[in-house]
C-alpha atoms as a PDB file:
ATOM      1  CA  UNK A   1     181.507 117.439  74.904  1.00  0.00           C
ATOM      2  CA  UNK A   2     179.536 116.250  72.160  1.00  0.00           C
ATOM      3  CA  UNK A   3     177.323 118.553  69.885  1.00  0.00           C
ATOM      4  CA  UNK A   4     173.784 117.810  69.137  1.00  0.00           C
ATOM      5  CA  UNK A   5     172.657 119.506  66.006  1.00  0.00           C
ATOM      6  CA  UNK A   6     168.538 119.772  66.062  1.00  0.00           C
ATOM      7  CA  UNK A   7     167.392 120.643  62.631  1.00  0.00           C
ATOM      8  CA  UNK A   8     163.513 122.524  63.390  1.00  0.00           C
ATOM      9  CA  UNK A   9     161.177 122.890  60.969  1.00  0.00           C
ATOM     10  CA  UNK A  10     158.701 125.544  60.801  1.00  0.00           C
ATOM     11  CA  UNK A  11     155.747 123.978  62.780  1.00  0.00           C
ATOM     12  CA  UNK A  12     157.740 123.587  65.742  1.00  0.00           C
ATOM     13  CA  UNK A  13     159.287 127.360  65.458  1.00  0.00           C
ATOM     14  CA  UNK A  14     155.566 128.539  65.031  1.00  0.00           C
ATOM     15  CA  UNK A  15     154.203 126.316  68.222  1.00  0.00           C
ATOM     16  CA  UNK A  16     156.878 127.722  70.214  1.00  0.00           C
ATOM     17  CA  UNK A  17     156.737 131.843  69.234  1.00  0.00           C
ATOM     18  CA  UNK A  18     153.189 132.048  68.520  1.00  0.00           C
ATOM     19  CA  UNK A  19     151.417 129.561  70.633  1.00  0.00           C
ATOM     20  CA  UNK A  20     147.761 130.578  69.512  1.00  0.00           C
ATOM     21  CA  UNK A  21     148.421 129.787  66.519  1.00  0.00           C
ATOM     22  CA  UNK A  22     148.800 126.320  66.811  1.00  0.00           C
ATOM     23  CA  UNK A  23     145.804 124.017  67.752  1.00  0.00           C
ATOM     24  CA  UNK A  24     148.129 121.190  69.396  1.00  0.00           C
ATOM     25  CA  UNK A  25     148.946 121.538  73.062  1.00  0.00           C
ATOM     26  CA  UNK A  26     151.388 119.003  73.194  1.00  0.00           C
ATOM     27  CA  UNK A  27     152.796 120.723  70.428  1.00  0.00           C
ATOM     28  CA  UNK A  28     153.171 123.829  71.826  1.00  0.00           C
ATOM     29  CA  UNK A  29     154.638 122.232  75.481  1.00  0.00           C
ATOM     30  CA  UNK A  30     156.887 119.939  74.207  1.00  0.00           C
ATOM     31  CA  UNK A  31     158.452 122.780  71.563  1.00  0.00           C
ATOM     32  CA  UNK A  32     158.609 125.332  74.769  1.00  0.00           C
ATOM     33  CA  UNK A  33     160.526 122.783  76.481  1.00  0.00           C
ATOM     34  CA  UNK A  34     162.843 122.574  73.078  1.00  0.00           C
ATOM     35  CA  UNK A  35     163.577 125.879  72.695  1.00  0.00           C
ATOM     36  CA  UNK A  36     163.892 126.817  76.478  1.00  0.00           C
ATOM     37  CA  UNK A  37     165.522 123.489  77.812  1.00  0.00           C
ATOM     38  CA  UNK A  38     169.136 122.337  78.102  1.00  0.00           C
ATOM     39  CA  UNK A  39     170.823 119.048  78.865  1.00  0.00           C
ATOM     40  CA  UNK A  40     174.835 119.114  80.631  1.00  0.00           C
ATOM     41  CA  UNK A  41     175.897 116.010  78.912  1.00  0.00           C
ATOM     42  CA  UNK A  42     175.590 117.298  75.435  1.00  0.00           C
ATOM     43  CA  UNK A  43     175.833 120.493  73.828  1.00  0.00           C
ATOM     44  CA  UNK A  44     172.989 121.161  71.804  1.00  0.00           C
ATOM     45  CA  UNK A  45     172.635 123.792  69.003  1.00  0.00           C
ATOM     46  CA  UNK A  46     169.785 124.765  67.087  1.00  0.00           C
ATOM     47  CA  UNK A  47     169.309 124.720  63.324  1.00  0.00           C
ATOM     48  CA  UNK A  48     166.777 125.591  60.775  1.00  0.00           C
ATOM     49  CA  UNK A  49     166.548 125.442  57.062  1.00  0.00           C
ATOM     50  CA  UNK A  50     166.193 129.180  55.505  1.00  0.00           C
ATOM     51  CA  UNK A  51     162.925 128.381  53.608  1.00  0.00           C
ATOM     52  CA  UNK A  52     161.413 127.351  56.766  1.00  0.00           C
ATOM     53  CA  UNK A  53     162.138 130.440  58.741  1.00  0.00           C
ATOM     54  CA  UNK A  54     159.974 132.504  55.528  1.00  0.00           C
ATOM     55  CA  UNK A  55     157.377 129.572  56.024  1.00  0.00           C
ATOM     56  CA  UNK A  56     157.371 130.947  60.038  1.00  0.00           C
ATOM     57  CA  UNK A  57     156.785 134.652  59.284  1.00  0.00           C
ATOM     58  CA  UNK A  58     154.124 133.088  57.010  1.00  0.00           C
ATOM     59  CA  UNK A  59     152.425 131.714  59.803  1.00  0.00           C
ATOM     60  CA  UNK A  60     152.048 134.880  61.735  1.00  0.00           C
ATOM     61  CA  UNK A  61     151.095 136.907  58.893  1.00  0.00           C
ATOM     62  CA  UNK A  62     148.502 134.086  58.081  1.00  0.00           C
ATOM     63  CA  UNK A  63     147.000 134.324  61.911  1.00  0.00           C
ATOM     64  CA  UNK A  64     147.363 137.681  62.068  1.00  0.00           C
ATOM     65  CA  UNK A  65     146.046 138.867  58.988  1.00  0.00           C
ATOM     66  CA  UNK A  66     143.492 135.798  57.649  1.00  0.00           C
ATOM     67  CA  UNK A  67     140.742 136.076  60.323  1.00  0.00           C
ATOM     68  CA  UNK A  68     138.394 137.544  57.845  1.00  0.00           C
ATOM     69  CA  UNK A  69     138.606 135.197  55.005  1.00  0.00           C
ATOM     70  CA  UNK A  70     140.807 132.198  55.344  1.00  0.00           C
ATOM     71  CA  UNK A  71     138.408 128.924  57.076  1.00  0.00           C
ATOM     72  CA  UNK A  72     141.969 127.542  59.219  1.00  0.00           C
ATOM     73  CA  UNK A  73     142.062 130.995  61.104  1.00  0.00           C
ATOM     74  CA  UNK A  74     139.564 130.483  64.087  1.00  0.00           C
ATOM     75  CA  UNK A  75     138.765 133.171  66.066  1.00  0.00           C
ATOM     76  CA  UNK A  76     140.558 131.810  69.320  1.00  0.00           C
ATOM     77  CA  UNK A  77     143.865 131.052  67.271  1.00  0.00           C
ATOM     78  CA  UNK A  78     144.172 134.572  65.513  1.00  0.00           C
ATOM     79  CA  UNK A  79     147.305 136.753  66.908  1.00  0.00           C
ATOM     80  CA  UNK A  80     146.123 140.081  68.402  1.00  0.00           C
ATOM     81  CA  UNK A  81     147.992 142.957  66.672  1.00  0.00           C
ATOM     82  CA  UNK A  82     150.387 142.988  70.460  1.00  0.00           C
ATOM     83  CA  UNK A  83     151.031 138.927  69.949  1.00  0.00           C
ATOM     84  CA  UNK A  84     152.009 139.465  66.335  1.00  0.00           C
ATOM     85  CA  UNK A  85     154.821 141.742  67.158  1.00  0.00           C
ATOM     86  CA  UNK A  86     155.874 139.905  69.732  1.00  0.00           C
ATOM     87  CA  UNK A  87     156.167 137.017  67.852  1.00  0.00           C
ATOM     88  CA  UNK A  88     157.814 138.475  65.323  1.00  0.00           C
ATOM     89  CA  UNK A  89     160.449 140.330  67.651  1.00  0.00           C
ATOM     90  CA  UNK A  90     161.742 137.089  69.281  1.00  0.00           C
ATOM     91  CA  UNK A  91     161.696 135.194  66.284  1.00  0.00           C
ATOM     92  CA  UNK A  92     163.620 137.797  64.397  1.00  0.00           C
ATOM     93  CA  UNK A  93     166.040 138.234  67.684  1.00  0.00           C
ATOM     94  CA  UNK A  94     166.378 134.001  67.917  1.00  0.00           C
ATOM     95  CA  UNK A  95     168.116 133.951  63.899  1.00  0.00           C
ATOM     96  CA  UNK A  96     169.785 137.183  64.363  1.00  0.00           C
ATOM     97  CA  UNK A  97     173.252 136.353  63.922  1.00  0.00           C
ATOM     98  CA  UNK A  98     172.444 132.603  64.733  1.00  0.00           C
ATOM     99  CA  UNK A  99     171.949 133.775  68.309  1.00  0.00           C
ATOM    100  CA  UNK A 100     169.625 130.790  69.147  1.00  0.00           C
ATOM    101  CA  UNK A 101     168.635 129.590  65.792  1.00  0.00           C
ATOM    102  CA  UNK A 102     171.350 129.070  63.318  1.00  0.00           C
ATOM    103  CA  UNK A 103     169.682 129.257  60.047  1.00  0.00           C
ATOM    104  CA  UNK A 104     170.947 126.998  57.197  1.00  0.00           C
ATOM    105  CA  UNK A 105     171.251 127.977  53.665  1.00  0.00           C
ATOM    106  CA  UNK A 106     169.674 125.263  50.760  1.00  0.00           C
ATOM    107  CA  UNK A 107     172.260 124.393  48.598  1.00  0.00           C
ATOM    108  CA  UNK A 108     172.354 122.005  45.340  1.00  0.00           C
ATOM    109  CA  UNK A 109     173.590 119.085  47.424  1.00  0.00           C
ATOM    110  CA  UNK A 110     170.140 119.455  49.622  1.00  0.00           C
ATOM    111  CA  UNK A 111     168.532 119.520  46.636  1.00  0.00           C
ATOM    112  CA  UNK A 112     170.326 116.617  44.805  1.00  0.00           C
ATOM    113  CA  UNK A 113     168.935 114.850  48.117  1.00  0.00           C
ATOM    114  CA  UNK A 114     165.771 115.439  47.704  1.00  0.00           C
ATOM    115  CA  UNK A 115     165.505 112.269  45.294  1.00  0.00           C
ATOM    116  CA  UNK A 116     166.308 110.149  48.637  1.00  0.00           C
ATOM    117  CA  UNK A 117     162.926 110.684  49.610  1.00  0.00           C
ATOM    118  CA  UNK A 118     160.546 112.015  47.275  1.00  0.00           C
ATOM    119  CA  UNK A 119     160.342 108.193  45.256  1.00  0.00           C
ATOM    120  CA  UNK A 120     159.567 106.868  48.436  1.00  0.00           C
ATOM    121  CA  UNK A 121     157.127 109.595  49.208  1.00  0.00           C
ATOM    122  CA  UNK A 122     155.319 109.127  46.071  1.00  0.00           C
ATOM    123  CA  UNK A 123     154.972 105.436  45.969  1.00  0.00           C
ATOM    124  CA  UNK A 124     153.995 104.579  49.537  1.00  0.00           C
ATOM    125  CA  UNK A 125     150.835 106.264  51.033  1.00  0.00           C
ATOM    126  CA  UNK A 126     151.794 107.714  54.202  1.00  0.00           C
ATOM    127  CA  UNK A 127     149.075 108.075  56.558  1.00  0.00           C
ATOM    128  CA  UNK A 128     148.850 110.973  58.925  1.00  0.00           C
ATOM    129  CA  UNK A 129     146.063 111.068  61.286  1.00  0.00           C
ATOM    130  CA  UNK A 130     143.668 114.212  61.742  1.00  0.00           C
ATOM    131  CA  UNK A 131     141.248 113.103  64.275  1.00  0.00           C
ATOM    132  CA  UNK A 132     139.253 110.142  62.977  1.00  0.00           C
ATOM    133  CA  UNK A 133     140.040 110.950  59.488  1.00  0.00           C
ATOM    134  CA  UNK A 134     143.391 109.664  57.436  1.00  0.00           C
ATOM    135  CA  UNK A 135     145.064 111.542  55.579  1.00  0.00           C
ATOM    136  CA  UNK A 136     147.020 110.101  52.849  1.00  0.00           C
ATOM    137  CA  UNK A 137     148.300 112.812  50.611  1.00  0.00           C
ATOM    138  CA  UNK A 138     151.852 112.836  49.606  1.00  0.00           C
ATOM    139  CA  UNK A 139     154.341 115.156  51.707  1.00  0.00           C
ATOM    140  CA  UNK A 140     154.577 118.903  50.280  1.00  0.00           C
ATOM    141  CA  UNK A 141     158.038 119.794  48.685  1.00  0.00           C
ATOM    142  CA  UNK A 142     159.102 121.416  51.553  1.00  0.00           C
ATOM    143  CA  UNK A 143     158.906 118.599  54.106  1.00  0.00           C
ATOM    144  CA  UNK A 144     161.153 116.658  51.626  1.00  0.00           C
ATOM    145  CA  UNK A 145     163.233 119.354  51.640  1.00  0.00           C
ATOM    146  CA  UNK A 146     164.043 119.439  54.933  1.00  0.00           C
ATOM    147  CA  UNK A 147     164.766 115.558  55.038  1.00  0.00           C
ATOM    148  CA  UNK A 148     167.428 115.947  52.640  1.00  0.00           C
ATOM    149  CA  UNK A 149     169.278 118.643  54.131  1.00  0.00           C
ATOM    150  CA  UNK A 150     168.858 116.638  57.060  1.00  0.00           C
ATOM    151  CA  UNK A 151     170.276 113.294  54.694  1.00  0.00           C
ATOM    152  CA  UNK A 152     173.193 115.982  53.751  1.00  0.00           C
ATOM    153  CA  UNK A 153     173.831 117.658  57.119  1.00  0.00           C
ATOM    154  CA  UNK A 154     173.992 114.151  58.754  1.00  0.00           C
ATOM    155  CA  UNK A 155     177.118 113.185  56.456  1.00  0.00           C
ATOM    156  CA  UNK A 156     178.857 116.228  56.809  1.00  0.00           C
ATOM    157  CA  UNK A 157     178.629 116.068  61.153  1.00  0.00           C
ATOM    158  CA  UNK A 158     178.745 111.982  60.863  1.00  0.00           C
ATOM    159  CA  UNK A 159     177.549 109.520  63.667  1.00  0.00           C
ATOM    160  CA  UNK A 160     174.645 110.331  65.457  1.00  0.00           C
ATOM    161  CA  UNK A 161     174.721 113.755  66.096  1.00  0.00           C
ATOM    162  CA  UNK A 162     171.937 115.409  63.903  1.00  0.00           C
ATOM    163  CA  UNK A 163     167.943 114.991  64.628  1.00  0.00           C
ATOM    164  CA  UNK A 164     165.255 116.685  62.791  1.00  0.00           C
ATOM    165  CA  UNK A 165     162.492 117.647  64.499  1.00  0.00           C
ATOM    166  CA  UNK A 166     159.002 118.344  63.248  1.00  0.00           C
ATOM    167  CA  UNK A 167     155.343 118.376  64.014  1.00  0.00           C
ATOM    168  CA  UNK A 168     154.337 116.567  61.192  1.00  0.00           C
ATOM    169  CA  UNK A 169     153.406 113.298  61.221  1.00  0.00           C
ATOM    170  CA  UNK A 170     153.915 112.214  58.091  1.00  0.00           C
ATOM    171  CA  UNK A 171     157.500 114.069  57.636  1.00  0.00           C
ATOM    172  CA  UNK A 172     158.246 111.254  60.532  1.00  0.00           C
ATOM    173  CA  UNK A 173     156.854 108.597  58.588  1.00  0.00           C
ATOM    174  CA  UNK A 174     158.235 108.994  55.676  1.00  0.00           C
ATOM    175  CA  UNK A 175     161.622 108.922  56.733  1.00  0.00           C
ATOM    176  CA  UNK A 176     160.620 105.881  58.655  1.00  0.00           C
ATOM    177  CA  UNK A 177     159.204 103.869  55.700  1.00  0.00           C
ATOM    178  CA  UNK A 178     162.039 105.178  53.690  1.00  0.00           C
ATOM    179  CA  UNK A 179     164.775 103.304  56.402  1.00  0.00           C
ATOM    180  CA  UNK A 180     162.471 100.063  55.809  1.00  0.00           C
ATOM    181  CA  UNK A 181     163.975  96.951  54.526  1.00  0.00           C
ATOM    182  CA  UNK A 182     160.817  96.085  53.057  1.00  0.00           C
ATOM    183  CA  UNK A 183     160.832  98.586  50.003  1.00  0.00           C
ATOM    184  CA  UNK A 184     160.427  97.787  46.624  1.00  0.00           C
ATOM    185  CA  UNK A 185     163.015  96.213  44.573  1.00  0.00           C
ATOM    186  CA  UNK A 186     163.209  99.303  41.984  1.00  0.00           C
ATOM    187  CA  UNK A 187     162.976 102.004  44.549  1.00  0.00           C
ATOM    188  CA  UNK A 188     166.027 100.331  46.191  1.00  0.00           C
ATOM    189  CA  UNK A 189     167.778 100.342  43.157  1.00  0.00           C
ATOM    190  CA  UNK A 190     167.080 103.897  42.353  1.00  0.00           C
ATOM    191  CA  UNK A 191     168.021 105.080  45.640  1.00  0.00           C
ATOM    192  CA  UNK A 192     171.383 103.310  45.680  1.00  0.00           C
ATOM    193  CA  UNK A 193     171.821 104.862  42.678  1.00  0.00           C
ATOM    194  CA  UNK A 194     171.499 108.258  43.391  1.00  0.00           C
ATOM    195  CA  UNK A 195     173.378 107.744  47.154  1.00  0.00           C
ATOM    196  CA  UNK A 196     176.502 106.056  44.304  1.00  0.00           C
ATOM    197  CA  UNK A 197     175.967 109.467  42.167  1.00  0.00           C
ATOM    198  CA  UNK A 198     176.200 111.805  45.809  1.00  0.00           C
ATOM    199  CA  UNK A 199     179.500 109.731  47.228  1.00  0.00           C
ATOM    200  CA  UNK A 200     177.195 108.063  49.818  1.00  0.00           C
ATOM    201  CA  UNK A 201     176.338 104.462  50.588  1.00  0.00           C
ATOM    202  CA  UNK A 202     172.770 103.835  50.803  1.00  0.00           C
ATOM    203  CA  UNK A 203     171.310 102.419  54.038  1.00  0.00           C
ATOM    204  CA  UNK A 204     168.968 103.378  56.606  1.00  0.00           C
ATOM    205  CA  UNK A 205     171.587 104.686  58.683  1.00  0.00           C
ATOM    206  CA  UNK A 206     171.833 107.044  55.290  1.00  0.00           C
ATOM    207  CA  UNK A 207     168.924 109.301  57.027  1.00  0.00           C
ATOM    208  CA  UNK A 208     168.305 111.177  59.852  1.00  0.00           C
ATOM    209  CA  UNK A 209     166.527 110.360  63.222  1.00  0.00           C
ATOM    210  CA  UNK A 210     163.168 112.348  62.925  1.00  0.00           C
ATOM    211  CA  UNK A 211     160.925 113.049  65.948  1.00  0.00           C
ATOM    212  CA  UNK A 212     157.375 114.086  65.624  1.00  0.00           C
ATOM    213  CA  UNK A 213     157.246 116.125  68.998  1.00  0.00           C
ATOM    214  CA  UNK A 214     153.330 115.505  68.661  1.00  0.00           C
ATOM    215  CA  UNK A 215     153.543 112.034  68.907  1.00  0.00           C
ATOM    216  CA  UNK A 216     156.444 110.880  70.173  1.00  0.00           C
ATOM    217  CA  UNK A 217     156.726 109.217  73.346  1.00  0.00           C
ATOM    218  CA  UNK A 218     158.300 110.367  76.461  1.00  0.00           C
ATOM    219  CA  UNK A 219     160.461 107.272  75.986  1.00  0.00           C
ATOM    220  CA  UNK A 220     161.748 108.360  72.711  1.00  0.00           C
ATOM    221  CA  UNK A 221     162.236 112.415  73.911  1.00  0.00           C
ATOM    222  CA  UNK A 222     164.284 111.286  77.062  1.00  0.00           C
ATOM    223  CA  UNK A 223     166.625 108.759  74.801  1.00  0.00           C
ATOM    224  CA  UNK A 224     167.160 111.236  72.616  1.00  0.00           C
ATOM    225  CA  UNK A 225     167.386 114.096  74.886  1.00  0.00           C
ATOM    226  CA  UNK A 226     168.881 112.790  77.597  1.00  0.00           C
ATOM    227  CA  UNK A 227     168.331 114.562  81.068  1.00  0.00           C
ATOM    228  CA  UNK A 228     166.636 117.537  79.613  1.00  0.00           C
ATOM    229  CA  UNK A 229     165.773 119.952  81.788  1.00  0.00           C
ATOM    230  CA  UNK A 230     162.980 120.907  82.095  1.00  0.00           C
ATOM    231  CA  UNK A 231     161.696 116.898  81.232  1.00  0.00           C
ATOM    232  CA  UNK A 232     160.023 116.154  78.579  1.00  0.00           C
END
């Protein structure tokens, strides 16, 4: 039986053990379903970078604790002083031991990665919506972070068998623009470079599938997830 690696990032983790704290609904139902679903054609095991599960306790401390002050804390998102241990017990009791989160430690070859993504990320402007507005800032560090571990992780399992998810748009589309055959002639050459320098070939079967759980389709969740139960 084949395993599915899911590498999670820290929105999805937060949407799924404190719901109030994130705004999205589809967010928050489609990364229940994640974490509480199963599929019995594929075996599917649960990963998550170890600076993402400190950017998760962030997030509770943030709606528990930022009410008074902070202008992203609204009053029907903040964790009651019950939800905020509760959050924190079955997050803590998911990576204990990897018993449903397997956390994964950032090494120098994750890091060596990062320069997969972060010319790409710098010279295109990825859009991510936020309502009517566009928002074209560059990724933060720590999306491109994840990416490359996801880049590094998806050599060392081979084929097809790691997906990162996220609820980030623009994580998704940068990955996306970064498997384009229409990129620059120089950031081509730099990137083949450093794949030559890392004992990879570069190609955009070098990076990992990303879904944005937020926007993806049902299409997209049931090909990659086949037969999930409970559907997507």
């Amino acid at each position: 039986m084949a395993r599915h690696h899911v590498l999670v990032d820290a929105c999805v983790a937060a949407a799924h053990y404190a719901p109030k704290s994130t705004a999205g609904a589809n967010l928050r139902v489609r990364a229940a379903r994640l974490f509480a679903g199963s599929s019995p054609d594929m075996t599917v095991k649960l990963l998550m970078p170890n600076f993402c599960i400190a950017e998760v306790f962030a997030v509770f401390e943030k709606y528990r604790w930022g009410r008074t002050w902070n202008k992203q804390v609204k009053a029907d998102h903040a964790l009651t002083p019950r939800q905020f241990n509760a959050s924190r017990a079955a997050f803590r009791k998911a990576i204990h031991n990897g018993a449903e989160i397997l956390p994964v430690d950032l090494n120098r070859y994750h890091i060596l990665a990062v320069d997969l993504v972060s010319p790409v990320n710098n010279a295109y402007k990825i859009k991510r919506d936020r309502g009517r507005k566009k928002n074209v800032s560059p990724a933060k560090t720590y999306d491109m972070l994840i990416v490359a571990m996801g880049v590094w992780l998806k050599h060392q399992f081979g084929g097809d068998d790691l997906t990162v998810v996220t609820g980030d748009q623009r994580l998704a589309a940068v990955v996306e623009r970064a498997k384009s055959a229409k990129l620059g002639v120089a950031i081509k050459r730099h990137l083949t470079s450093v794949a030559n320098d890392m004992g990879l070939i570069y190609s955009p079967e070098l990076y990992p599938k990303v879904v944005d759980l937020t926007h993806a389709s049902k299409a997209e969740l049931n090909q990659r997830f086949p037969n999930w139960t409970p559907s997507w």
